[in-house]
C-alpha atoms as a PDB file:
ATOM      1  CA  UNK A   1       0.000   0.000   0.000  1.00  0.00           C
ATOM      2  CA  UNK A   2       3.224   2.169   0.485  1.00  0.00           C
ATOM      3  CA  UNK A   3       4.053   2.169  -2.721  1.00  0.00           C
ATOM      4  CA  UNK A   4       0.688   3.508  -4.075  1.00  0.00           C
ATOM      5  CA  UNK A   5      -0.262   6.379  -1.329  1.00  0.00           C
ATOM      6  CA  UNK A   6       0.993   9.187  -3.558  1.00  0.00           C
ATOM      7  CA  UNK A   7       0.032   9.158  -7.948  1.00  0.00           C
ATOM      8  CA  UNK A   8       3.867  10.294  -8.066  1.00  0.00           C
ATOM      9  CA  UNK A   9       4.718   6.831  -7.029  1.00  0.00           C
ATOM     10  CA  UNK A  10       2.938   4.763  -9.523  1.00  0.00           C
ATOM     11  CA  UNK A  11       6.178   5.056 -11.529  1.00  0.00           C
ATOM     12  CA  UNK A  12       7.761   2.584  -9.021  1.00  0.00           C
ATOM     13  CA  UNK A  13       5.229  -0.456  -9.631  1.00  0.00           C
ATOM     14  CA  UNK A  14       6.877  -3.483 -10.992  1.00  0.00           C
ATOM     15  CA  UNK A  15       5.589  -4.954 -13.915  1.00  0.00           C
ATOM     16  CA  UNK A  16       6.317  -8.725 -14.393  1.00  0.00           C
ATOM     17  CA  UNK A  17       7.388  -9.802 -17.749  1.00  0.00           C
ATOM     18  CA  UNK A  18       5.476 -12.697 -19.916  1.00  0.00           C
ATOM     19  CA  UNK A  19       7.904 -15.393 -18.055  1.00  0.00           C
ATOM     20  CA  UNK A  20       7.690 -14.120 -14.616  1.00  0.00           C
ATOM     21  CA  UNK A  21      11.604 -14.394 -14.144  1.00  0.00           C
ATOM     22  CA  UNK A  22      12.424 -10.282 -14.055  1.00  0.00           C
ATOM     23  CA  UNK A  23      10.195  -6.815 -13.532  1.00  0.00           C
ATOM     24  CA  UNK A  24      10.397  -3.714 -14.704  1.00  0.00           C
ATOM     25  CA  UNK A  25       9.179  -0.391 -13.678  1.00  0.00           C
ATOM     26  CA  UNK A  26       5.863   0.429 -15.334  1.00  0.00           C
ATOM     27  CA  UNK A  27       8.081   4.175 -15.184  1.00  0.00           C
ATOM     28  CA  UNK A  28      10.223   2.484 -18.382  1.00  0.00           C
ATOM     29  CA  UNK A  29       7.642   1.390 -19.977  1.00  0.00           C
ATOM     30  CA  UNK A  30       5.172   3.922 -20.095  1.00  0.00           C
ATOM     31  CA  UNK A  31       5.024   7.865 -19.986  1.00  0.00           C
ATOM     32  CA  UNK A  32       2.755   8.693 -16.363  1.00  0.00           C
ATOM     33  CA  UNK A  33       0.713  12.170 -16.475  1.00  0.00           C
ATOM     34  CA  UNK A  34      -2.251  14.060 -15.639  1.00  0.00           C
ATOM     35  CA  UNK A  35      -5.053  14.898 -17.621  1.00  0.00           C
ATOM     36  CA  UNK A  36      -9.029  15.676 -17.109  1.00  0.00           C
ATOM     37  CA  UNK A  37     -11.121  12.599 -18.879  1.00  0.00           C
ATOM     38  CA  UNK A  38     -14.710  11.798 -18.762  1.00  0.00           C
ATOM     39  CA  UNK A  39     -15.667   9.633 -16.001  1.00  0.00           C
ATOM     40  CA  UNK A  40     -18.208   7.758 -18.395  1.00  0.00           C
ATOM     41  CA  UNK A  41     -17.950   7.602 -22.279  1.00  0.00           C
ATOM     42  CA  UNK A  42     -21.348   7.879 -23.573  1.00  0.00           C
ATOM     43  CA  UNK A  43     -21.951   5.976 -26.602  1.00  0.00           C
ATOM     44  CA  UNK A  44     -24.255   6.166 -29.539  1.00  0.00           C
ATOM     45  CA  UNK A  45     -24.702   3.107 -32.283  1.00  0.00           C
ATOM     46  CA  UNK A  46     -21.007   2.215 -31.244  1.00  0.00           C
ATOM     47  CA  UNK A  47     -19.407   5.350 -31.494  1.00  0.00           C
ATOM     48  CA  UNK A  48     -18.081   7.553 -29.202  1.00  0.00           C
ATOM     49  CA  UNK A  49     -20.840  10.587 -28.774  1.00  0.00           C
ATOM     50  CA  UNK A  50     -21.462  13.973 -27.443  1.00  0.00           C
ATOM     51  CA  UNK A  51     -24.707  14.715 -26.780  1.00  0.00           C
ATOM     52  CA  UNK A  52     -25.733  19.078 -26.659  1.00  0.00           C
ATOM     53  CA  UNK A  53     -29.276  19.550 -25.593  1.00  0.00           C
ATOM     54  CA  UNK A  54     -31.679  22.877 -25.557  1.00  0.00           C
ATOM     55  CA  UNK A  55     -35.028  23.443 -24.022  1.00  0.00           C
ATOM     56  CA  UNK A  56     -36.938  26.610 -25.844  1.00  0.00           C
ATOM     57  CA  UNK A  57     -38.839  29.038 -23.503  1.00  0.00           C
ATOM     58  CA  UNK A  58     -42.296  28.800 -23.122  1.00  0.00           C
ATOM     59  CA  UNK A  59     -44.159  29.578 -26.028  1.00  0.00           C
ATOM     60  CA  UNK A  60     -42.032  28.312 -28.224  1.00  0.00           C
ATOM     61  CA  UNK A  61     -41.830  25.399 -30.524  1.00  0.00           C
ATOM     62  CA  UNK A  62     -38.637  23.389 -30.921  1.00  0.00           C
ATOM     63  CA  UNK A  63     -39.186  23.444 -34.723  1.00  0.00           C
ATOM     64  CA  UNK A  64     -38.840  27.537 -34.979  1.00  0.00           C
ATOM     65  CA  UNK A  65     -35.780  27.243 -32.811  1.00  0.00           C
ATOM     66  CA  UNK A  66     -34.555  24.235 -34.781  1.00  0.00           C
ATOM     67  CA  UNK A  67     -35.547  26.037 -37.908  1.00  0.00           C
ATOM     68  CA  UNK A  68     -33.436  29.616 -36.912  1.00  0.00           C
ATOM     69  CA  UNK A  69     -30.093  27.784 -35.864  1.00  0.00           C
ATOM     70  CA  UNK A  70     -30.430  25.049 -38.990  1.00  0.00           C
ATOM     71  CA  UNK A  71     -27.966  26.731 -41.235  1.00  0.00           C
ATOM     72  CA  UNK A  72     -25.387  27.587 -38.347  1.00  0.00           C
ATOM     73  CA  UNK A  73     -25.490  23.833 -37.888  1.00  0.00           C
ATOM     74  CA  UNK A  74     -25.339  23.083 -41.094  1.00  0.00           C
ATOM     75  CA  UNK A  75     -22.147  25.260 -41.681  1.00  0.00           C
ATOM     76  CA  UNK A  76     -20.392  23.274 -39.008  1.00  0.00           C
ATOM     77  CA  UNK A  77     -21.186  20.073 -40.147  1.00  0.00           C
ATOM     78  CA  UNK A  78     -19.301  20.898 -43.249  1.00  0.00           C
ATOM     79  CA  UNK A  79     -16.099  21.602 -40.674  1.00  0.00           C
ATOM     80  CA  UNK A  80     -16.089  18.347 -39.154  1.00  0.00           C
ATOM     81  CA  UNK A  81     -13.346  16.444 -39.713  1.00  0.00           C
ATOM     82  CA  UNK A  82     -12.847  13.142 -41.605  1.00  0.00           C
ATOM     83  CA  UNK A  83     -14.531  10.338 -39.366  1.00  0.00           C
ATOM     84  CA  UNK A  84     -16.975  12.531 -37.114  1.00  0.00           C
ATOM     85  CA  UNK A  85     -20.248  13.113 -37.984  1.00  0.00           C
ATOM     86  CA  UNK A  86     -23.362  15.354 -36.277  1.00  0.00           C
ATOM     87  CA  UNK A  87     -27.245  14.099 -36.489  1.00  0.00           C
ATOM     88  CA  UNK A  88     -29.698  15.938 -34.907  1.00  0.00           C
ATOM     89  CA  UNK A  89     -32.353  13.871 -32.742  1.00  0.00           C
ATOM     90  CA  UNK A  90     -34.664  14.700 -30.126  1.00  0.00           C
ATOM     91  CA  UNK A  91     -38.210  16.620 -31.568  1.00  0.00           C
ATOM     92  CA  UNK A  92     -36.367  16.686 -35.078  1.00  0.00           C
ATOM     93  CA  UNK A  93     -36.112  12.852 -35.495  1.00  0.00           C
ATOM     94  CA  UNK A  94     -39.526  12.487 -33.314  1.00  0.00           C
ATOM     95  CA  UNK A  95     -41.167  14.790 -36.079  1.00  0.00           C
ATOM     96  CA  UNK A  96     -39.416  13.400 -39.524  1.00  0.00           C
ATOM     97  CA  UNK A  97     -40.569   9.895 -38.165  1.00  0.00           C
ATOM     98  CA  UNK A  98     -44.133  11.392 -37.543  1.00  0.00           C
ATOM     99  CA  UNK A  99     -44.195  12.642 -40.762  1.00  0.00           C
ATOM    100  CA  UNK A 100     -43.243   9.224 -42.908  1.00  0.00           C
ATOM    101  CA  UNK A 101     -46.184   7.412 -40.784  1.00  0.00           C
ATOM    102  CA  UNK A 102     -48.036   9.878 -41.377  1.00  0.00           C
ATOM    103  CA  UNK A 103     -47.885   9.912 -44.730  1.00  0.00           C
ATOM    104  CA  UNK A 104     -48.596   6.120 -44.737  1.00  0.00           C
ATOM    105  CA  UNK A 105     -51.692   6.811 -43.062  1.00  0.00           C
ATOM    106  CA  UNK A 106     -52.707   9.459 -45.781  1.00  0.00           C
ATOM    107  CA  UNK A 107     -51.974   7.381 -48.650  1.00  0.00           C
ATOM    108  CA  UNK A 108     -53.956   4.590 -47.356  1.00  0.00           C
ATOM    109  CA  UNK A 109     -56.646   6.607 -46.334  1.00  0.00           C
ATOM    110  CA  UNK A 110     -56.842   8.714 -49.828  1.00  0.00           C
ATOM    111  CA  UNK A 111     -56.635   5.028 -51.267  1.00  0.00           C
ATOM    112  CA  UNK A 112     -59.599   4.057 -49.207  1.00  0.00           C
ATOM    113  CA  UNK A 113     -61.812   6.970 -50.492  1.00  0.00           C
ATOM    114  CA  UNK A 114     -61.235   6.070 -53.414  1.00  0.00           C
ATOM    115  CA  UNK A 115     -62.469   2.792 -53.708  1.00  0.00           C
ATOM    116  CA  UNK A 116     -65.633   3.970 -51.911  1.00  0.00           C
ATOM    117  CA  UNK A 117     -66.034   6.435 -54.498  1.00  0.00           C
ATOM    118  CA  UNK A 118     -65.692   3.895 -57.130  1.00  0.00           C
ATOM    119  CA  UNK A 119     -68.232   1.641 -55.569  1.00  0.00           C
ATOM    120  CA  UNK A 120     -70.700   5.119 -54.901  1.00  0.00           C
ATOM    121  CA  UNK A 121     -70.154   6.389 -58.672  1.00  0.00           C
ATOM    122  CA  UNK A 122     -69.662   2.753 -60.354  1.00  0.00           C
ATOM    123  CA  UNK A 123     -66.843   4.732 -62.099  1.00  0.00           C
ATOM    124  CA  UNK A 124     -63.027   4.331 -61.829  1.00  0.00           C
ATOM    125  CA  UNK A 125     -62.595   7.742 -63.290  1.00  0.00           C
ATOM    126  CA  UNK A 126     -65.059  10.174 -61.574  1.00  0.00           C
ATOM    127  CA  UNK A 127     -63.177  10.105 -58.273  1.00  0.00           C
ATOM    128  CA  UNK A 128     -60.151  12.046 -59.988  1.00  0.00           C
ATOM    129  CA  UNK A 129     -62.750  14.459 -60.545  1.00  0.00           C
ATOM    130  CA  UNK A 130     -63.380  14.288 -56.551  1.00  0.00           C
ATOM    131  CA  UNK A 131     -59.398  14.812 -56.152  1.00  0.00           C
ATOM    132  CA  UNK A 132     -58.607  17.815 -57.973  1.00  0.00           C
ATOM    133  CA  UNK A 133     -59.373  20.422 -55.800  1.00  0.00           C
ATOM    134  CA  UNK A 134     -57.120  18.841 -52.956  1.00  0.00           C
ATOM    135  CA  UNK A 135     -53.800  20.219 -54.354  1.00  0.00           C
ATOM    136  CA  UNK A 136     -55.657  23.818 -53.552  1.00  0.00           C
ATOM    137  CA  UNK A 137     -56.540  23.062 -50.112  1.00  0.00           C
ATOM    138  CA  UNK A 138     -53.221  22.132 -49.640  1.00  0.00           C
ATOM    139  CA  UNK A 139     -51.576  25.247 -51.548  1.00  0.00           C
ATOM    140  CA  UNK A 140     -53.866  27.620 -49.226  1.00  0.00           C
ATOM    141  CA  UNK A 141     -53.259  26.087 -45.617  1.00  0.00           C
ATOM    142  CA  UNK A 142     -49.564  26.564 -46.434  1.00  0.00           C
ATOM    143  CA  UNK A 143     -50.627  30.357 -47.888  1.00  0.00           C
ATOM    144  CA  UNK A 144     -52.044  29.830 -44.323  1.00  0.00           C
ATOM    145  CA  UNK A 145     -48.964  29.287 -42.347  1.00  0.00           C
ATOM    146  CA  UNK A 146     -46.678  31.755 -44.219  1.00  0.00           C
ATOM    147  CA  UNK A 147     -49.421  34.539 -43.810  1.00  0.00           C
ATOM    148  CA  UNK A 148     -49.551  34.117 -39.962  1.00  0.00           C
ATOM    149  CA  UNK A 149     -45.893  33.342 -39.605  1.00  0.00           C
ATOM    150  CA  UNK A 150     -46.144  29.525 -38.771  1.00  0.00           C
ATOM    151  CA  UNK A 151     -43.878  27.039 -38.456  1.00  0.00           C
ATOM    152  CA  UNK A 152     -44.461  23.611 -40.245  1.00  0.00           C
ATOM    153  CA  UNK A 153     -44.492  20.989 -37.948  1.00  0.00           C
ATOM    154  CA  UNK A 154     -46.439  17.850 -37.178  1.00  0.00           C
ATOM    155  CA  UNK A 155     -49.807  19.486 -36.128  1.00  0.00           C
ATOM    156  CA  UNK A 156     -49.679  21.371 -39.560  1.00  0.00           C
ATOM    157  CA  UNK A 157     -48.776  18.478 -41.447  1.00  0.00           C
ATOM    158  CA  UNK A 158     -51.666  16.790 -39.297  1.00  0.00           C
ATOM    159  CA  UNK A 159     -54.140  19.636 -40.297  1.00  0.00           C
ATOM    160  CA  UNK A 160     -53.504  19.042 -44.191  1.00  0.00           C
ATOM    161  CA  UNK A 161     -54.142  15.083 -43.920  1.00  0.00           C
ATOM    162  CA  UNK A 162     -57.119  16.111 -42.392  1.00  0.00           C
ATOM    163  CA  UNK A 163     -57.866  18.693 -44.351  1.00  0.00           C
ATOM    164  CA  UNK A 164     -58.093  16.084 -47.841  1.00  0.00           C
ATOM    165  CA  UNK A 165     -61.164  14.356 -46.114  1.00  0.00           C
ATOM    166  CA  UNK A 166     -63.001  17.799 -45.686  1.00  0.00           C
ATOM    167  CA  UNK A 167     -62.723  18.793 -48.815  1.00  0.00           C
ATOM    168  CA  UNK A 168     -63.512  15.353 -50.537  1.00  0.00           C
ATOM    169  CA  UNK A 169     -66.508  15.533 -48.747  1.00  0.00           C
ATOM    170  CA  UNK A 170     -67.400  18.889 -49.744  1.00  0.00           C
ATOM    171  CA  UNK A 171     -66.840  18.180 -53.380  1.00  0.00           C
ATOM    172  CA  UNK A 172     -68.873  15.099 -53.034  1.00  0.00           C
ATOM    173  CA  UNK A 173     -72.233  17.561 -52.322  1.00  0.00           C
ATOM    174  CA  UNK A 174     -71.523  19.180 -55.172  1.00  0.00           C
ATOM    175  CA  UNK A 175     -70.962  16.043 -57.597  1.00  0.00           C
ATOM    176  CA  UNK A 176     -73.475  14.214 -56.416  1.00  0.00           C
ATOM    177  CA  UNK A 177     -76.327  17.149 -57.400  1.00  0.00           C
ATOM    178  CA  UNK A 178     -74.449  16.957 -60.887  1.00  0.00           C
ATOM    179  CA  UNK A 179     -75.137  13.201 -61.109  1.00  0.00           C
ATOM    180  CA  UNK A 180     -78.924  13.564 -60.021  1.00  0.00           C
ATOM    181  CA  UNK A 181     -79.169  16.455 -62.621  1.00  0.00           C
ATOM    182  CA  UNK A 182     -77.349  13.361 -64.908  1.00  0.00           C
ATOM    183  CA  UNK A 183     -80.208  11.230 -64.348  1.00  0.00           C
ATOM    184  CA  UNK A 184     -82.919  13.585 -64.705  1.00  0.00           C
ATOM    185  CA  UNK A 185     -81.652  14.356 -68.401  1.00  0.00           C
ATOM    186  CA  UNK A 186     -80.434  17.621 -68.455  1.00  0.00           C
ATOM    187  CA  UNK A 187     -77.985  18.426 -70.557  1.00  0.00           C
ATOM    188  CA  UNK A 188     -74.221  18.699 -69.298  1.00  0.00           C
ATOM    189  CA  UNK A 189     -73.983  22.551 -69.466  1.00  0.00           C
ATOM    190  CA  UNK A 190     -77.148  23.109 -67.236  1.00  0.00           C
ATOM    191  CA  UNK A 191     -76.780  20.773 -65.186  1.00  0.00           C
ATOM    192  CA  UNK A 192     -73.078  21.966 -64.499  1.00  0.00           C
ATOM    193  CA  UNK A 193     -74.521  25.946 -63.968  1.00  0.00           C
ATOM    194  CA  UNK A 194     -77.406  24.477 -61.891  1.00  0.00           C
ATOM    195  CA  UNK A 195     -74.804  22.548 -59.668  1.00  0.00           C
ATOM    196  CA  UNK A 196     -72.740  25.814 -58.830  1.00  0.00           C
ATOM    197  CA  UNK A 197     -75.852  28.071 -58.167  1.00  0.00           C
ATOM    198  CA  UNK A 198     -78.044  25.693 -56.230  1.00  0.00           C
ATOM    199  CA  UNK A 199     -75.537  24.476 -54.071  1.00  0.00           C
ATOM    200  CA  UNK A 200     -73.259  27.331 -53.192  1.00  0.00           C
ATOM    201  CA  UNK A 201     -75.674  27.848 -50.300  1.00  0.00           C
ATOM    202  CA  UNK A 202     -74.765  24.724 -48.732  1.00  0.00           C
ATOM    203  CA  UNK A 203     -71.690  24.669 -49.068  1.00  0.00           C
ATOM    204  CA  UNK A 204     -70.935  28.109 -47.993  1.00  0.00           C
ATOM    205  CA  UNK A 205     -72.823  27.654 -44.949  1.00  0.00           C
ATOM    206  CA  UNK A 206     -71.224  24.364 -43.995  1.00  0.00           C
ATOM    207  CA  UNK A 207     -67.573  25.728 -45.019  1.00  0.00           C
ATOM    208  CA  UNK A 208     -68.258  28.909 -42.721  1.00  0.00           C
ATOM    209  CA  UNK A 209     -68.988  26.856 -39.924  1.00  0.00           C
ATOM    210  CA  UNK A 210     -66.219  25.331 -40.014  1.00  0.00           C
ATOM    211  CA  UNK A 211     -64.134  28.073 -40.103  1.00  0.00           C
ATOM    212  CA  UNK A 212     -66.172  30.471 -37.502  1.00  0.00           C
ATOM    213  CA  UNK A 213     -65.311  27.050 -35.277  1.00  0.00           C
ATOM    214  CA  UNK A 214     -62.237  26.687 -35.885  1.00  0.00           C
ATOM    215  CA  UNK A 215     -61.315  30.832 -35.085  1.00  0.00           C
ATOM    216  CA  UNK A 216     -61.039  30.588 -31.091  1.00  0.00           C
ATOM    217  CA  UNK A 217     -58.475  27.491 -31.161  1.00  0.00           C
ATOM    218  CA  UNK A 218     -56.345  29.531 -33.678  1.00  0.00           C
ATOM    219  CA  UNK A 219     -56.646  32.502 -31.695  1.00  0.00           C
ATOM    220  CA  UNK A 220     -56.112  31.401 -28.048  1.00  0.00           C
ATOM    221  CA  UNK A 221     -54.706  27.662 -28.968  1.00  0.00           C
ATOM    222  CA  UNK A 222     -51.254  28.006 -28.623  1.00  0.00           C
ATOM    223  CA  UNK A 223     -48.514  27.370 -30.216  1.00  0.00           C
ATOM    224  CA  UNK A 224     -49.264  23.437 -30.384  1.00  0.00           C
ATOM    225  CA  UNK A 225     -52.933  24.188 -32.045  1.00  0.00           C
ATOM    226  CA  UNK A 226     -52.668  27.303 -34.165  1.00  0.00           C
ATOM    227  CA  UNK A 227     -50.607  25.559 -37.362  1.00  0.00           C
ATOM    228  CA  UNK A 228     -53.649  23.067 -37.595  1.00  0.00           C
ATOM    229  CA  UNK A 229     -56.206  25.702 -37.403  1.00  0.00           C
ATOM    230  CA  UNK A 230     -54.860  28.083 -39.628  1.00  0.00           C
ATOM    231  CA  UNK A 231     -54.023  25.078 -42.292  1.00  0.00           C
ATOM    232  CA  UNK A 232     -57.397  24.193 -41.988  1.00  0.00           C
ATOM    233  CA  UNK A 233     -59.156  27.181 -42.659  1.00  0.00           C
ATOM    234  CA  UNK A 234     -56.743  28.536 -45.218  1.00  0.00           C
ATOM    235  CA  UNK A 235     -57.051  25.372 -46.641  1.00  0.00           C
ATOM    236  CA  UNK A 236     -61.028  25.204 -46.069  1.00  0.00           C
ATOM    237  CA  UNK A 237     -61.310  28.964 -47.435  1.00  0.00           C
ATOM    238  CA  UNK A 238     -59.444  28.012 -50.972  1.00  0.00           C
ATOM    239  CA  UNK A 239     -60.409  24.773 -51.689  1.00  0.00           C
ATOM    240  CA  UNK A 240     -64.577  25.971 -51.239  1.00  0.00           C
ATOM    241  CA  UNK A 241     -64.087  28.699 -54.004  1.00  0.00           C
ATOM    242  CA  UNK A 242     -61.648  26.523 -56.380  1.00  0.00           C
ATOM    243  CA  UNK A 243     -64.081  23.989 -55.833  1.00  0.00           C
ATOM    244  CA  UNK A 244     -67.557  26.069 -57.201  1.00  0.00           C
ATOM    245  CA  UNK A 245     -65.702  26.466 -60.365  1.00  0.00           C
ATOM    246  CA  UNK A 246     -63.083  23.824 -60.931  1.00  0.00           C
ATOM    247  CA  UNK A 247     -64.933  20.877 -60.264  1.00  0.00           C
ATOM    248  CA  UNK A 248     -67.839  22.018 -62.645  1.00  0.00           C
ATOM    249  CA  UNK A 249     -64.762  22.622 -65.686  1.00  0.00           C
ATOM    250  CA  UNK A 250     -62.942  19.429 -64.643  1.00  0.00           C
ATOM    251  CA  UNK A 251     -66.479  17.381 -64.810  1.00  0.00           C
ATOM    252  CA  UNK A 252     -66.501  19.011 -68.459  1.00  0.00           C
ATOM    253  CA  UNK A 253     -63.349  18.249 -69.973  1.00  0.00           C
ATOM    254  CA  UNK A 254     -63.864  14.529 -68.920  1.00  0.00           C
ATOM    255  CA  UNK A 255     -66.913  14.670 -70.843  1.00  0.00           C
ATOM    256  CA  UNK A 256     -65.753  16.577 -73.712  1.00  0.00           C
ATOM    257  CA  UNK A 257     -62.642  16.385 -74.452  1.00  0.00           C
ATOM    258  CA  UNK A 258     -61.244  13.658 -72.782  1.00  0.00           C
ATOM    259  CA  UNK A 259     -64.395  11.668 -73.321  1.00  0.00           C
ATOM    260  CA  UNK A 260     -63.709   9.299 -70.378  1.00  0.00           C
ATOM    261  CA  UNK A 261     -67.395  10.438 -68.841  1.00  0.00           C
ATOM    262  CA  UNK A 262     -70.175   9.315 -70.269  1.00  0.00           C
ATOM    263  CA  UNK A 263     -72.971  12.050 -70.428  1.00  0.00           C
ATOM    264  CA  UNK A 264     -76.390  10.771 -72.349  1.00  0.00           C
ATOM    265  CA  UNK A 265     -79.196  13.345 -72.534  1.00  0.00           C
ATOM    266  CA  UNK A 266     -82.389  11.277 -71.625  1.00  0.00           C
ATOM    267  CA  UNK A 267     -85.335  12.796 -70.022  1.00  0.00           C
ATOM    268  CA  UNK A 268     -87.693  11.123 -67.861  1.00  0.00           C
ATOM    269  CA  UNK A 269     -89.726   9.872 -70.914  1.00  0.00           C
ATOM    270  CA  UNK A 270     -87.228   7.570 -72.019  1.00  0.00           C
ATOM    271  CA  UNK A 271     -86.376   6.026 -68.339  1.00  0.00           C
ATOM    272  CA  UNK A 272     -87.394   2.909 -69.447  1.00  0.00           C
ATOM    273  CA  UNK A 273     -84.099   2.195 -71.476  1.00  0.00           C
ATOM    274  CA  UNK A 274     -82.463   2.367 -68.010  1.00  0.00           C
ATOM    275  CA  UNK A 275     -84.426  -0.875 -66.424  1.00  0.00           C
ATOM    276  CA  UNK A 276     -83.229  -4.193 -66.480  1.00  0.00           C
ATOM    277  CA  UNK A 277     -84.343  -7.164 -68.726  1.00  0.00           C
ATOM    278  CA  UNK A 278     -86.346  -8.780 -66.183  1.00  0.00           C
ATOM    279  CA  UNK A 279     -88.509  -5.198 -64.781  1.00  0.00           C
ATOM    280  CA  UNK A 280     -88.834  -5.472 -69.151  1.00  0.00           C
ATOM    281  CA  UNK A 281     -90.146  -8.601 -69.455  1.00  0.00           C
ATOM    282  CA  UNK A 282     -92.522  -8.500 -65.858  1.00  0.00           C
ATOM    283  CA  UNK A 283     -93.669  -4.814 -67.406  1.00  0.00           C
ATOM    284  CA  UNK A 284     -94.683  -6.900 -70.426  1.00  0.00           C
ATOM    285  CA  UNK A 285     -96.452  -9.585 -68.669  1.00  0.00           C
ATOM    286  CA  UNK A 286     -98.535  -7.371 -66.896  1.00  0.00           C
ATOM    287  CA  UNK A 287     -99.388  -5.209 -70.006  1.00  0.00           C
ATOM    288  CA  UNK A 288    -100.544  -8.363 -71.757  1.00  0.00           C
ATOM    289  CA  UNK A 289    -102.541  -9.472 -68.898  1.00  0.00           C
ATOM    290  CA  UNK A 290    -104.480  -6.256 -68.380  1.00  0.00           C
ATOM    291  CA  UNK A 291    -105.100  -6.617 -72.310  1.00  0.00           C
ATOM    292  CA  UNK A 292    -106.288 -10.358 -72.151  1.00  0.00           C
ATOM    293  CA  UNK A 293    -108.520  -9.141 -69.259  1.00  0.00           C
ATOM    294  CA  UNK A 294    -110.445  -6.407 -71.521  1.00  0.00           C
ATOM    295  CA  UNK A 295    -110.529  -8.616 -74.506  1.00  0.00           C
ATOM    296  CA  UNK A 296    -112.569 -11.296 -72.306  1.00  0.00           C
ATOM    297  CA  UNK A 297    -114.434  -8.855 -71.074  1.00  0.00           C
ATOM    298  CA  UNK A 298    -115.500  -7.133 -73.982  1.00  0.00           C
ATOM    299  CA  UNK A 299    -115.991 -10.956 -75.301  1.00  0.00           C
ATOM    300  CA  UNK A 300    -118.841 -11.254 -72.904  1.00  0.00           C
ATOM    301  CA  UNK A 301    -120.607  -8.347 -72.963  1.00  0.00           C
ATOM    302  CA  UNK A 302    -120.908  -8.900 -76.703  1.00  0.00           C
ATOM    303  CA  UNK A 303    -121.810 -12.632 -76.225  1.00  0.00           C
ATOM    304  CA  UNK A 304    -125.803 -14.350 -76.809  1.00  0.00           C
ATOM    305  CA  UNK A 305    -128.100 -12.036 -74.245  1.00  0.00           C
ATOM    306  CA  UNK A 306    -126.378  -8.587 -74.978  1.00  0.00           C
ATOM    307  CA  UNK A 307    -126.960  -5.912 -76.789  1.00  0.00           C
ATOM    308  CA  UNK A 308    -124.536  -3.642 -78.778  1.00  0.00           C
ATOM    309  CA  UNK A 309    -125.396  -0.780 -75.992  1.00  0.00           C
ATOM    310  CA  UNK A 310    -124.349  -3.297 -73.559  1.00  0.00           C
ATOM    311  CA  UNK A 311    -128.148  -4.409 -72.247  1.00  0.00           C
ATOM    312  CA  UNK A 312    -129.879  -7.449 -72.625  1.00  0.00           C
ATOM    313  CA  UNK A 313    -131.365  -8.286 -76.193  1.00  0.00           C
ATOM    314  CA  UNK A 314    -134.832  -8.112 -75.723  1.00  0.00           C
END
């Protein structure tokens, strides 16, 4: 214990060679000093790591301060040396992971729409009508964000998925009065004019709802809520007026130029063509019947005993 009460004297420990017959002082075979070291090495997928952490103040979300100090990080990532490399993790790598499931979850969902509308319509190509106002919802929630000076985050990103199944729904009020007007015969312009005047009202009023709903969140929400409310109604806000006039011109170019829409002009006179062989053939049955029944009838009144006037002969 003597010779290790002082760190001067760890010099003077012997160190036995591989045969054990001689030692040597570990002071000839290595150079003793002093210098500060980590009392733990923190590691990170194998590698040696240093790990610098930052809390924002209250009322702040880590994505603005991420978003301020991104291109000072950047610029030293470009100094690091060969073999050392920086990631950023924490609410970064929470939210770019967010977003990719996310996304998932949107492309599914837009998928499953779209099979419903298929089955609703009985069309494969009508439901790309249904879809092209969505790339204007989405243009005005992020009009949205930049007007109120947003960040993008999750919540945002969460307010446009969202945001697809409002307006789909929207549209679908809309279509669906142009398919009635389909089946009642009228041709494709008026029924296209009749679509946009008649149901603006609707619309309007559901859209404002919405929105006038949506106003105290955005106001008083925080920074969590307020990118999701402003995405939405930006988004909301665009979308309804694209939607009055787009969807009406999209519906026509499928019809007249593209020609992947059938439109047939029929009017409620020639709504038998639409029935099915067997209503045909039952219609037919019965129209005979109620024939054969008159025939007999007439058959006997004009029989022995009867008049032409109908009365007995006399």
């Amino acid at each position: 214990m003597d010779e290790r009460a002082r760190p001067s004297d760890l010099g003077n420990l012997y160190v036995f060679s591989a045969e054990g017959a001689s030692r040597v002082p570990l002071s000839q075979l290595a150079t003793i000093g002093y210098r500060m070291e980590p009392a733990r090495i923190a590691r990170f997928q194998q590698f040696r790591a240093i790990t610098v952490g930052a809390f924002p103040r209250e009322g702040v979300l880590p994505s603005e301060v991420l978003n301020a100090a991104l291109p000072r990080i950047r610029e030293i990532e470009r100094a690091l040396p060969v073999g050392v490399r920086l990631e950023i993790a924490g609410e970064y790598k929470e939210q770019n992971r967010g977003f990719g499931e996310l996304g998932v979850v949107m492309l599914v969902s837009i998928l499953c729409i779209y099979f419903a509308l298929v089955v609703q319509f009985r069309n494969a190509v009508k439901p790309f009508i249904v879809f092209a106002a969505i790339p204007f919802g989405v243009v005005g929630g992020l009009l949205a964000l930049e007007l109120m000076r947003a960040p993008f985050g999750f919540m945002a990103f969460l307010g446009l998925a969202s945001l697809v199944g409002v307006i789909v729904s929207h549209i679908i009020v809309l279509f669906d009065f142009i398919e009635e007007r389909h089946q009642e015969g009228e041709p494709l312009e008026q029924a296209l004019v009749d679509a946009g005047i008649l149901r603006l009202r609707p619309v309007l009023i559901t859209v404002g709802a919405t929105v006038i709903a949506l106003f105290p969140l955005a106001i008083k929400g925080g920074p969590l809520w307020e990118p999701l409310c402003y995405v939405q109604i930006g988004g909301l806000l665009l979308s309804t007026l694209v939607t009055l006039v787009l969807v009406p011109v999209v519906y026509a170019i499928f019809v007249k130029d593209l020609k992947w829409v059938r439109w047939d002009e029929r009017g409620a006179s020639s709504g038998a063509e639409f029935s099915t062989a067997p209503d045909r053939e039952k219609a037919s049955l019965d129209t005979n019947a109620i024939l054969s029944t008159g025939v007999s009838a007439r058959t006997a009144l004009d029989g022995p005993g009867y008049g032409g006037c109908g009365g007995p002969r006399g």
